[in-house]
Every structure is written in structure tokens, then in C-alpha cells.
N, C-alpha and C. Protein backbone atom coordinates (compact mmCIF):
# COMPACT_ATOMS: atom_id res chain seq x y z
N UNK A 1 0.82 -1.18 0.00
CA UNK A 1 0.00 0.00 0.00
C UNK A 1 0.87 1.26 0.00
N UNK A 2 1.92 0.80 0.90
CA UNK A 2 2.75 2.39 0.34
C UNK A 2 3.39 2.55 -0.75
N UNK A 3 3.87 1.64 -1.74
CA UNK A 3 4.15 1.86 -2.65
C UNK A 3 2.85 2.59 -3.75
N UNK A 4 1.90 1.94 -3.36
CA UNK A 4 0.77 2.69 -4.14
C UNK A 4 0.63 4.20 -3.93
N UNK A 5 0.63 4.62 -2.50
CA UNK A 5 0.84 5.90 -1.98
C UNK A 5 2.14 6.83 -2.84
N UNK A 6 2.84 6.41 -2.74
CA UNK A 6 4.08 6.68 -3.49
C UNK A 6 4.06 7.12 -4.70
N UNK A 7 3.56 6.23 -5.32
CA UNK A 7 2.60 6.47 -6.98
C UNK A 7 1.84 7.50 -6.94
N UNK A 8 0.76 7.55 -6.04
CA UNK A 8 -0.05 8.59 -6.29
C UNK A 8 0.66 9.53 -6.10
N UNK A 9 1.68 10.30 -4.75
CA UNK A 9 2.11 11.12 -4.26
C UNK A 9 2.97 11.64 -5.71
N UNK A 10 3.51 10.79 -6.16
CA UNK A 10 4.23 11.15 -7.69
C UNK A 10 3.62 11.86 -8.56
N UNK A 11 2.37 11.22 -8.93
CA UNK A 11 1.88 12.24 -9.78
C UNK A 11 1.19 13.40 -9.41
N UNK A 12 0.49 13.52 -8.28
CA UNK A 12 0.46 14.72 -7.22
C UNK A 12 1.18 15.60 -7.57
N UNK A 13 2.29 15.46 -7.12
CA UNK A 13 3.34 16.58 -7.71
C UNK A 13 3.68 16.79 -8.93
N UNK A 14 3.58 15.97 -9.90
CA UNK A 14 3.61 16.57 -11.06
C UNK A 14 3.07 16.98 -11.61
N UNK A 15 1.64 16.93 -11.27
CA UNK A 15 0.57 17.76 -11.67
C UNK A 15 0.80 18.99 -11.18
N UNK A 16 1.26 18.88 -9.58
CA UNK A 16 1.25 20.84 -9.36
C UNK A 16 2.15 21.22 -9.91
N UNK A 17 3.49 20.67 -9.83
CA UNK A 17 4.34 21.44 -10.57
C UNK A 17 3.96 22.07 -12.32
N UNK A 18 3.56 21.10 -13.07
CA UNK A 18 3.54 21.55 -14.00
C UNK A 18 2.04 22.28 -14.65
N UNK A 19 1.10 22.05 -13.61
CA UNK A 19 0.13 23.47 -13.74
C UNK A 19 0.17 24.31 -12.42
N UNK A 20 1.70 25.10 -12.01
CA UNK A 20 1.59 26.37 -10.99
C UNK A 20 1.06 27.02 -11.79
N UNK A 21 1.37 27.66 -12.68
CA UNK A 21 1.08 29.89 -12.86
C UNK A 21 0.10 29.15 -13.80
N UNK A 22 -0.86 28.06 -14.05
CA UNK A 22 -1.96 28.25 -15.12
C UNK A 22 -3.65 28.09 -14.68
N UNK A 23 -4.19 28.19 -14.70
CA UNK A 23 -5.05 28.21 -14.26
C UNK A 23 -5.83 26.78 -14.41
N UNK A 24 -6.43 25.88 -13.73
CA UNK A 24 -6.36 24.93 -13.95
C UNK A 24 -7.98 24.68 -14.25
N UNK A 25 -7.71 23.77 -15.50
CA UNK A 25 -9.51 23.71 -16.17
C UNK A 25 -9.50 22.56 -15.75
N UNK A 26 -10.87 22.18 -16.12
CA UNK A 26 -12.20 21.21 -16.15
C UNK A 26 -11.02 19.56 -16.18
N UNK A 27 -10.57 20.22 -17.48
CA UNK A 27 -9.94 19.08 -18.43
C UNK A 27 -8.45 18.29 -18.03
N UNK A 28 -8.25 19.27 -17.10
CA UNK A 28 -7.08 19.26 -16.25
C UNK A 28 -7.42 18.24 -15.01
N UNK A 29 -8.36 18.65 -14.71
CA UNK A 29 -8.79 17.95 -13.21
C UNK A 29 -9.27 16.60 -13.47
N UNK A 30 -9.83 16.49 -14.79
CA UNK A 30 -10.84 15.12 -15.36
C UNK A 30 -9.21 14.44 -15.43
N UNK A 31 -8.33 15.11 -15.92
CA UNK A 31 -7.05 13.94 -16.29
C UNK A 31 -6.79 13.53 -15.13
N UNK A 32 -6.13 14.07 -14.23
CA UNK A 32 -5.71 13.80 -13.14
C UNK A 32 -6.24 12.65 -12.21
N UNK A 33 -8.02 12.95 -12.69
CA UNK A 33 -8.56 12.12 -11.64
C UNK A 33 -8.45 10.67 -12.33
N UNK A 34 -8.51 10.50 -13.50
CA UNK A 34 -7.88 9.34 -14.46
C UNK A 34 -6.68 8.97 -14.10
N UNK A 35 -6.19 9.67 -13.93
CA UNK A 35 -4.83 9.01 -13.55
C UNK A 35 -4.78 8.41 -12.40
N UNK A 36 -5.24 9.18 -11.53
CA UNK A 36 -4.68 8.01 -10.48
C UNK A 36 -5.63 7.17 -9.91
N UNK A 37 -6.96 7.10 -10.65
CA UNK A 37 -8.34 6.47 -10.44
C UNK A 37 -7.50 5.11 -11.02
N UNK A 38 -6.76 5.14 -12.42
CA UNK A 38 -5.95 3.84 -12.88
C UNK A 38 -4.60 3.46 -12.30
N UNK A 39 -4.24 4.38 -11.86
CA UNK A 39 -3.40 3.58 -10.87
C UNK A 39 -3.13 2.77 -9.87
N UNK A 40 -4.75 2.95 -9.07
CA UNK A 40 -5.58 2.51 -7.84
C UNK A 40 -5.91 1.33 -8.65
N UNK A 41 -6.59 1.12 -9.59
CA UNK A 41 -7.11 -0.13 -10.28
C UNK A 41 -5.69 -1.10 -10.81
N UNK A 42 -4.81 -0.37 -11.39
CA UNK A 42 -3.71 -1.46 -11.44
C UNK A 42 -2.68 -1.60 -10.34
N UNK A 43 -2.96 -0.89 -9.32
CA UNK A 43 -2.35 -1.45 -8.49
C UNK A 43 -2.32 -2.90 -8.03
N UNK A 44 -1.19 -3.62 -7.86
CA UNK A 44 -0.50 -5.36 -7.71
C UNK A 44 0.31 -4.92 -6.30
N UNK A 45 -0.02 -5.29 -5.55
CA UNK A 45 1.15 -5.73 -4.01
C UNK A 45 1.55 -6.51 -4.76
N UNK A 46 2.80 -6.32 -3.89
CA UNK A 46 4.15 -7.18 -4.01
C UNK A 46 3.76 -8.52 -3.46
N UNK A 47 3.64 -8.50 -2.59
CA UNK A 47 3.42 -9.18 -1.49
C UNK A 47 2.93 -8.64 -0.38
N UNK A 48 1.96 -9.70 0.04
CA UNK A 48 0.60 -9.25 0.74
C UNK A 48 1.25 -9.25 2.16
N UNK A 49 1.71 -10.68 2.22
CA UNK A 49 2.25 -11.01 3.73
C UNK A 49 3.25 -9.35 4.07
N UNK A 50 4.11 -9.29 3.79
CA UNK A 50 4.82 -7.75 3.66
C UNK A 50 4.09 -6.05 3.94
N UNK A 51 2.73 -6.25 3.29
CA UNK A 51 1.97 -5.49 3.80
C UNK A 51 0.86 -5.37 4.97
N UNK A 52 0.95 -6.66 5.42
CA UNK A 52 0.05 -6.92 6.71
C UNK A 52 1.19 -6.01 7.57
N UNK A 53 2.04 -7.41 7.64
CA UNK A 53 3.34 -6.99 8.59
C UNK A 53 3.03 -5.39 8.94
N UNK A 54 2.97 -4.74 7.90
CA UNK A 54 3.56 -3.26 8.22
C UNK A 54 2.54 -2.70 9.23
């Protein structure tokens, strides 16, 4: 699960970084939420036992 976190947190930031000074549309926000709506869906643990543990 934290690696998934990780993922998201990634593109998080690259989204702000690369819309600071623009104003951010509709079309902007619809991507984003695609993105990491599919990242959540392809997310694969490594291993499960590994993530109990934690």
C-alpha cells in the first residue's frame, strides 16, 4: 500500500508542478482524476504477507 501511496504522491506533484502559474480547467482535473483512479485499479502488491506486517 505504500508503494501505491508513493505512486499517487508522484503524480500529485507533477501535476502541481507543472500546472503552478496556469489556471487549472475542467480538463485538467478530469485527467488527473484518471490518472490516479488507474493507478488505484492497477495497483498489484508485491506481497501481501509484507503489507500486513507493516
Amino acid at each position: 500500500m505504500e508503494e501505491l501511496a508513493k505512486k499517487i504522491e508522484q503524480i500529485l506533484n507533477q501535476f502541481i508542478q507543472e500546472e503552478m502559474g496556469n489556471r487549472l480547467s475542467q480538463f485538467a482535473m478530469i485527467a488527473l482524476k484518471e490518472m490516479v483512479i488507474n493507478e488505484i485499479r492497477n495497483y498489484k502488491p508485491g506481497n501481501i504477507k509484507d503489507e500486513v506486517k507493516k
